[in-house]
C-alpha atoms as a PDB file:
ATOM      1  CA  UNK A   1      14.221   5.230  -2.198  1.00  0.00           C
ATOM      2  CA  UNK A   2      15.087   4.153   1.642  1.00  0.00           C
ATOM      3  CA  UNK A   3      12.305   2.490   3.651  1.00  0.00           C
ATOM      4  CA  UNK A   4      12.137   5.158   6.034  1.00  0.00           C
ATOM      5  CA  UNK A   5      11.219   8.102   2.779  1.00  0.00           C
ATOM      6  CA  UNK A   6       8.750   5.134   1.637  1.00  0.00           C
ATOM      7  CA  UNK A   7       7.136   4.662   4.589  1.00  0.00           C
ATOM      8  CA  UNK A   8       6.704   8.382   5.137  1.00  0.00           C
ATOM      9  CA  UNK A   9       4.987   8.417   1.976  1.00  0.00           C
ATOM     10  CA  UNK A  10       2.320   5.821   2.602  1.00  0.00           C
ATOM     11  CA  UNK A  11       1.811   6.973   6.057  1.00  0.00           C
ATOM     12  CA  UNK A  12       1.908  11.078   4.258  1.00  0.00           C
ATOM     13  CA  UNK A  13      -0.274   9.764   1.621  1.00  0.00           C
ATOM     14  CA  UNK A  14      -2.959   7.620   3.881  1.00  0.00           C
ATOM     15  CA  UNK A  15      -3.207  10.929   6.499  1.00  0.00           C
ATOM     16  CA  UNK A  16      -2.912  13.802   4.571  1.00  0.00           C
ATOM     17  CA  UNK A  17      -3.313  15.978   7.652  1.00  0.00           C
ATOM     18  CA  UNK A  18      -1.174  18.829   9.039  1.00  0.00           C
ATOM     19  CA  UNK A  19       1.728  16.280   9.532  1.00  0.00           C
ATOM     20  CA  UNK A  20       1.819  15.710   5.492  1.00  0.00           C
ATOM     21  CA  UNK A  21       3.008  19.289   5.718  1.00  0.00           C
ATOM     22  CA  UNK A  22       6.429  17.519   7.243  1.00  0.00           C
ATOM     23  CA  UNK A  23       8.440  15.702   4.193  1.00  0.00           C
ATOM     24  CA  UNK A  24       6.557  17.843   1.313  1.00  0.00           C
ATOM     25  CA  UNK A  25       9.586  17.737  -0.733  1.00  0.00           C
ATOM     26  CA  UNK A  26       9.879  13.686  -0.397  1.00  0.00           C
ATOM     27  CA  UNK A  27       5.413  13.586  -1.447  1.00  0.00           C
ATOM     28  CA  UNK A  28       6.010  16.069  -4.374  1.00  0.00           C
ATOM     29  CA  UNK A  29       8.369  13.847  -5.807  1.00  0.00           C
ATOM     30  CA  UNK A  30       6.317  10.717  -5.801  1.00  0.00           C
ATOM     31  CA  UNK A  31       3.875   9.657  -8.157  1.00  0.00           C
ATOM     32  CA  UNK A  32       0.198   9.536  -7.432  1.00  0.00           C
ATOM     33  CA  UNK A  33      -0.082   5.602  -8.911  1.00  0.00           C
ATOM     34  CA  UNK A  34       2.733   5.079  -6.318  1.00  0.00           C
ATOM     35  CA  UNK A  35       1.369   6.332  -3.352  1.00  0.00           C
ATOM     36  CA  UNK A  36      -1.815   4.942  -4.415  1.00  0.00           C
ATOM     37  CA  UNK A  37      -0.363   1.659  -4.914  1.00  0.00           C
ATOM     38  CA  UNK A  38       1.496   1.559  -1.110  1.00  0.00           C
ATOM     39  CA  UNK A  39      -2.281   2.525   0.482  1.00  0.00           C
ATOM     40  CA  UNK A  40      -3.546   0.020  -1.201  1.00  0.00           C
ATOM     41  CA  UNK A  41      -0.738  -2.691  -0.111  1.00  0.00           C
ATOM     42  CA  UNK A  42      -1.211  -0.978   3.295  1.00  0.00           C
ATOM     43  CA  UNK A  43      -4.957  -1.605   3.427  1.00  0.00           C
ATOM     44  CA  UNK A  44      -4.879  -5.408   1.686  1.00  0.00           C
ATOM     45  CA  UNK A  45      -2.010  -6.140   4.638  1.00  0.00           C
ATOM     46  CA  UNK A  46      -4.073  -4.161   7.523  1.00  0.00           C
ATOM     47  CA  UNK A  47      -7.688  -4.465   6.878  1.00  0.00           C
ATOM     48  CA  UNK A  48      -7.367  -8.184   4.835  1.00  0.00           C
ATOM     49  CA  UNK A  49      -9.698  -6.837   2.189  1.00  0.00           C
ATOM     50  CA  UNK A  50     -10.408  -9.303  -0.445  1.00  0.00           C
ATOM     51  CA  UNK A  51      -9.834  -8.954  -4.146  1.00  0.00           C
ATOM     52  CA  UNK A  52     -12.662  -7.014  -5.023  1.00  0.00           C
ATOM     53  CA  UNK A  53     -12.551  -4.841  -2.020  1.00  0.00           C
ATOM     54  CA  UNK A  54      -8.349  -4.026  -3.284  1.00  0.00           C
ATOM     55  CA  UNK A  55      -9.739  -3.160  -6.279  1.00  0.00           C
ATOM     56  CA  UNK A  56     -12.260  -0.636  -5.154  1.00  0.00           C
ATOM     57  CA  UNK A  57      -9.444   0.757  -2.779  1.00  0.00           C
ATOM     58  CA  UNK A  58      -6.886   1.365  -5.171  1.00  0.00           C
ATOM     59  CA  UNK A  59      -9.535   3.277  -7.684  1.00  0.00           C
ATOM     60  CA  UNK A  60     -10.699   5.445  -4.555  1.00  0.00           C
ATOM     61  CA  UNK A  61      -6.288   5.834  -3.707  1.00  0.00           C
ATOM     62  CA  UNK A  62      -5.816   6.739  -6.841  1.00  0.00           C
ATOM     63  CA  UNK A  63      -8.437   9.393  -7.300  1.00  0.00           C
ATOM     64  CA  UNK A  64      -7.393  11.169  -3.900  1.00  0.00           C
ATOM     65  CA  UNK A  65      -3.522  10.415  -4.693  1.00  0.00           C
ATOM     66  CA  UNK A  66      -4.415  12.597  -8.051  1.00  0.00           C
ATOM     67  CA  UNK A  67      -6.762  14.865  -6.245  1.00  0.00           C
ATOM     68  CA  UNK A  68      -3.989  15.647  -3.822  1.00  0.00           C
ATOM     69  CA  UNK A  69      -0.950  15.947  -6.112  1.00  0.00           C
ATOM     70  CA  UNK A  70      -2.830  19.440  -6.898  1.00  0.00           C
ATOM     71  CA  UNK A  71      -2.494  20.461  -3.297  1.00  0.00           C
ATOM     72  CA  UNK A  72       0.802  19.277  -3.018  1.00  0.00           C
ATOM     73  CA  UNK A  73       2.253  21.339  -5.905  1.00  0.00           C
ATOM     74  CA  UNK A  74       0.366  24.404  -5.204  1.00  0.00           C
ATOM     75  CA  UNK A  75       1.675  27.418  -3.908  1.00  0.00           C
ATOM     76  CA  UNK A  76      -0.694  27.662  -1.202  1.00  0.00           C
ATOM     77  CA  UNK A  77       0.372  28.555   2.366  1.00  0.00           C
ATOM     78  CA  UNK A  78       0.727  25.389   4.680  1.00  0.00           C
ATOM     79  CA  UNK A  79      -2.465  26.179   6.504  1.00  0.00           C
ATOM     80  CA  UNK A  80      -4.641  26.204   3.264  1.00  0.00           C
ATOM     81  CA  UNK A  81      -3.319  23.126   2.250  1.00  0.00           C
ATOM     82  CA  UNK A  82      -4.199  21.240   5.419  1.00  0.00           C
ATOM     83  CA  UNK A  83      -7.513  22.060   5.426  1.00  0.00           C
ATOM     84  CA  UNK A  84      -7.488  21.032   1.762  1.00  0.00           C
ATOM     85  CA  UNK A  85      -5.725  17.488   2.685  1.00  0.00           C
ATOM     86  CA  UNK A  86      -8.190  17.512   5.521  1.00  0.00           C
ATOM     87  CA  UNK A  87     -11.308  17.512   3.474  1.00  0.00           C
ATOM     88  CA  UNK A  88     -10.340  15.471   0.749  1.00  0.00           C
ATOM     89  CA  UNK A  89      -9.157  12.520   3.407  1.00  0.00           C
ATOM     90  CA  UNK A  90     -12.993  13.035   5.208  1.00  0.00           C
ATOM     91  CA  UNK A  91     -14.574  12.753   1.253  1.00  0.00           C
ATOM     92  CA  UNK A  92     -12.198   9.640   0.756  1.00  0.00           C
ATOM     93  CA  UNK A  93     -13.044   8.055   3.851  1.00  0.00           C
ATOM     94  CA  UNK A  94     -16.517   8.159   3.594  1.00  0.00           C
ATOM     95  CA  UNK A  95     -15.924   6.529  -0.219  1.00  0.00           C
ATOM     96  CA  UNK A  96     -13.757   3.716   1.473  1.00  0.00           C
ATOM     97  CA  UNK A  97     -16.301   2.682   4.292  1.00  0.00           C
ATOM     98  CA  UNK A  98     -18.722   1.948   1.064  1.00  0.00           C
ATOM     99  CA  UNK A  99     -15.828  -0.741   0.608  1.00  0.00           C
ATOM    100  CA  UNK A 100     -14.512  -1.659   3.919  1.00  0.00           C
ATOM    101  CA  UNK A 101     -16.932  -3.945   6.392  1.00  0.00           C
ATOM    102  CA  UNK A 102     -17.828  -2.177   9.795  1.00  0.00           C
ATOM    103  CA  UNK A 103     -15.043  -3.896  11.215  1.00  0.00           C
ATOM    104  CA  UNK A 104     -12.254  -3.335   8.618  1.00  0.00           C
ATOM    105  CA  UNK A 105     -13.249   0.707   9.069  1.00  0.00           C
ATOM    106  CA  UNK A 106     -13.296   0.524  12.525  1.00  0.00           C
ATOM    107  CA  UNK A 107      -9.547  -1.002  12.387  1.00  0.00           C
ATOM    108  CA  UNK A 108      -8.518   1.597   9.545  1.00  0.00           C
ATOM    109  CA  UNK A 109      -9.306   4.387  11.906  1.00  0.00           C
ATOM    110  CA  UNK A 110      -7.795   2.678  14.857  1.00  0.00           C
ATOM    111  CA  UNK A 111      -4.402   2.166  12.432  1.00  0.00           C
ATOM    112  CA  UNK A 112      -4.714   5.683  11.082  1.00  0.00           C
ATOM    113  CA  UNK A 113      -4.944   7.100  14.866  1.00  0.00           C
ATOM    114  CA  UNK A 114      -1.684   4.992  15.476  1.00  0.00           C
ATOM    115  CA  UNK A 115       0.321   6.294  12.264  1.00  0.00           C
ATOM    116  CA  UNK A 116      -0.287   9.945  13.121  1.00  0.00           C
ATOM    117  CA  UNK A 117       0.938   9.466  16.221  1.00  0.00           C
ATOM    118  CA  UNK A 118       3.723   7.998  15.248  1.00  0.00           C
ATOM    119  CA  UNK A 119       4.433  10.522  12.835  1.00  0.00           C
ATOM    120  CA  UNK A 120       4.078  12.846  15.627  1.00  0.00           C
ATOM    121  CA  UNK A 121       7.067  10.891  17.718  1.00  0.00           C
ATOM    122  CA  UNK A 122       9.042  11.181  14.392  1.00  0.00           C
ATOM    123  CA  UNK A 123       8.582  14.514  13.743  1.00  0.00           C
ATOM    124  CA  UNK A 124       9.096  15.522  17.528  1.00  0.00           C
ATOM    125  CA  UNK A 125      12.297  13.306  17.094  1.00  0.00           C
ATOM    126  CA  UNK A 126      13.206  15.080  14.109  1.00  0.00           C
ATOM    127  CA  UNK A 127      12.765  18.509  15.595  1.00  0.00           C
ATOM    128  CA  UNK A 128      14.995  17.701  18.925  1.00  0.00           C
ATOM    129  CA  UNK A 129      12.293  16.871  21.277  1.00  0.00           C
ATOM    130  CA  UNK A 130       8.977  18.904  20.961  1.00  0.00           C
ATOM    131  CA  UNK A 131       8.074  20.010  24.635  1.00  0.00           C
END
């Protein structure tokens, strides 16, 4: 797989918001350990979390990862499955800031702000522009 499909994964698979919509075919065809695996490489990297801290991150990646392969392979329009990406991603944040210090969720929002928008740039990029 090239870096660019990988990294659309982990950034797909750490956002799952209306811009996981963009490279469904590339998510569908990944495994959930996988894409819970690069989150939680992400995270370690990112956030520094310690080895008990990885741990609790991967089980919480995992579970969403699974969670979400569901909405990925459903026939549901696109607009369903965002808001189903959208509320799983609130219900696993809210299990990862039991793991992550004040600090290390403060960053992991600030990081997750700056991976949509550069998904955004990509996408407009992708699309010839945007405006």
């Amino acid at each position: 797989m090239n870096k660019f499909y990988l990294e659309l994964i982990l950034v797909l698979s750490i956002l799952m918001s209306g811009s996981a919509l963009f490279g469904q075919e590339e998510i569908k065809n990944s495994k959930p350990e996988d894409r819970a695996k690069y989150q939680t490489e992400w995270m370690k990297k990112e956030l520094k979390l310690d080895n008990l801290q990885e741990q609790k991150a991967y089980s919480i990646n995992l579970k969403f990862a699974q969670k979400n392969q569901s909405i990925i392979n459903s026939a549901n329009s696109n607009m369903q499955k965002y808001k189903a990406f959208k509320s799983s991603q609130e219900a696993k944040d809210k299990e990862l800031k039991s793991v992550f210090s004040e600090n290390q969720y403060t960053t992991y929002k600030q990081k997750k702000e700056e991976l949509k928008d550069k998904m955004r740039e990509k996408f407009k990029d992708k699309k010839g522009g945007g405006n």
